[in-house]
Protein backbone atom coordinates (compact mmCIF):
# COMPACT_ATOMS: atom_id res chain seq x y z
CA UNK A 1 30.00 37.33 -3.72
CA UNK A 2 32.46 36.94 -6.32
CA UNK A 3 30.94 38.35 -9.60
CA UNK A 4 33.31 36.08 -11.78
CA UNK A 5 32.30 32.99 -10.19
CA UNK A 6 29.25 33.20 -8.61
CA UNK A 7 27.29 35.30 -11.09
CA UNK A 8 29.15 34.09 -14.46
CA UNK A 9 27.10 32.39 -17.60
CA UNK A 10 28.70 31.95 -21.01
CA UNK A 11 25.94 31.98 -23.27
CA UNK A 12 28.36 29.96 -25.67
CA UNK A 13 28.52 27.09 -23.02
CA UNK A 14 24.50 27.32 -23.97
CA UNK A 15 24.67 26.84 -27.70
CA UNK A 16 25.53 30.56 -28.74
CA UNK A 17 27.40 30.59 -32.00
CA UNK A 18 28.21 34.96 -31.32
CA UNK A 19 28.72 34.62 -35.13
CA UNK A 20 26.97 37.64 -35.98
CA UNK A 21 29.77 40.15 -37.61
CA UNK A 22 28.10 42.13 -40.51
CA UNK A 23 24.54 43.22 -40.91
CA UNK A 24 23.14 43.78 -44.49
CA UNK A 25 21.44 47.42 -44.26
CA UNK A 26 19.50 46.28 -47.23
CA UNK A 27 17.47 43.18 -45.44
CA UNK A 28 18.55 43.78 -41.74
CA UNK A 29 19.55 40.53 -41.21
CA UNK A 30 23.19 39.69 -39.78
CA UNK A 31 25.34 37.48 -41.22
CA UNK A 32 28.90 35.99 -40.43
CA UNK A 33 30.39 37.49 -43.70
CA UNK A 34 31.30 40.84 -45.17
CA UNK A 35 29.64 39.55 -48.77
CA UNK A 36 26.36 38.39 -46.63
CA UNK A 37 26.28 34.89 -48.53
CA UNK A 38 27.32 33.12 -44.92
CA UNK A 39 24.18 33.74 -42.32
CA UNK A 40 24.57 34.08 -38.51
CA UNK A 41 23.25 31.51 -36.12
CA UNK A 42 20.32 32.95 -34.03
CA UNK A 43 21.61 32.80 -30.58
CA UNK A 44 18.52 33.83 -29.16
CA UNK A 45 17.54 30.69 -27.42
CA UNK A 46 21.15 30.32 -26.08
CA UNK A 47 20.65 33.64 -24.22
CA UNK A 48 17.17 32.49 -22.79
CA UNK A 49 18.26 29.05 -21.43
CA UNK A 50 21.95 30.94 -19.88
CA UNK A 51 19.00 33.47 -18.06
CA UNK A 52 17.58 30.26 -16.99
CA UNK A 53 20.16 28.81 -15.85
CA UNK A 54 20.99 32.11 -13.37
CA UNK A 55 17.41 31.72 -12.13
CA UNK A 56 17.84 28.32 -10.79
CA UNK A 57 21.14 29.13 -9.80
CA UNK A 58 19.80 31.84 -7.74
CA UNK A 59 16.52 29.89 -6.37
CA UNK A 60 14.77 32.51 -9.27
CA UNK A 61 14.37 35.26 -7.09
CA UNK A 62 17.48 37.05 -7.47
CA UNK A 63 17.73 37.65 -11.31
CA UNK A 64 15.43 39.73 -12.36
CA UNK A 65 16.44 41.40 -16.32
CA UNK A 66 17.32 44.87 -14.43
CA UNK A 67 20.40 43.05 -12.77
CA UNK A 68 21.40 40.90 -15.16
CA UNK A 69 24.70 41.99 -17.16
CA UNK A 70 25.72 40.63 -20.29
CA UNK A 71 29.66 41.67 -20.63
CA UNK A 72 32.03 40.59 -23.79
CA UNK A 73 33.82 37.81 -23.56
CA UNK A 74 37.09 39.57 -24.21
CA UNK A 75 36.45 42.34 -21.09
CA UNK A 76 35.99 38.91 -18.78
C-alpha cells in the first residue's frame, strides 16, 4: 500500500478553506486576520465528508478515527 496514493484525502478538495491563522484569546474564535475583523471558514464539515470519503474508499471497515492521520499539507 502506498500511503500517498492509496490512503491520501485533501480535505481542501472537500470544501476546507484551512483559513484559520489567529485566534482571539478574548472570544476563542479563529479568524483569518491578525486584527480579528476577517473570520475563518468552519471547515468542519469538509473534514467529515474527506473521513467519508476514506470509508467508502476502504469498503468502511478499514478507517476507523484511531488510524486515520491528518498530516499538513506542506509535510506531504
Amino acid at each position: 500500500m502506498n500511503l500517498k496514493t492509496d490512503w491520501l484525502f485533501n480535505v481542501k478538495e472537500f470544501g476546507a478553506k484551512g483559513n484559520a491563522k489567529y485566534r482571539n484569546p478574548a472570544n476563542g474564535q479563529y479568524y483569518q486576520d491578525s486584527a480579528y475583523t476577517l473570520p475563518a471558514d468552519e471547515d468542519t464539515a469538509a473534514f467529515n465528508l474527506a473521513l467519508l470519503a476514506s470509508e467508502e474508499h476502504t469498503g468502511g471497515n478499514n478507517t476507523p478515527l484511531k488510524r486515520t492521520v491528518f498530516v499538513p499539507a506542506a509535510i506531504i
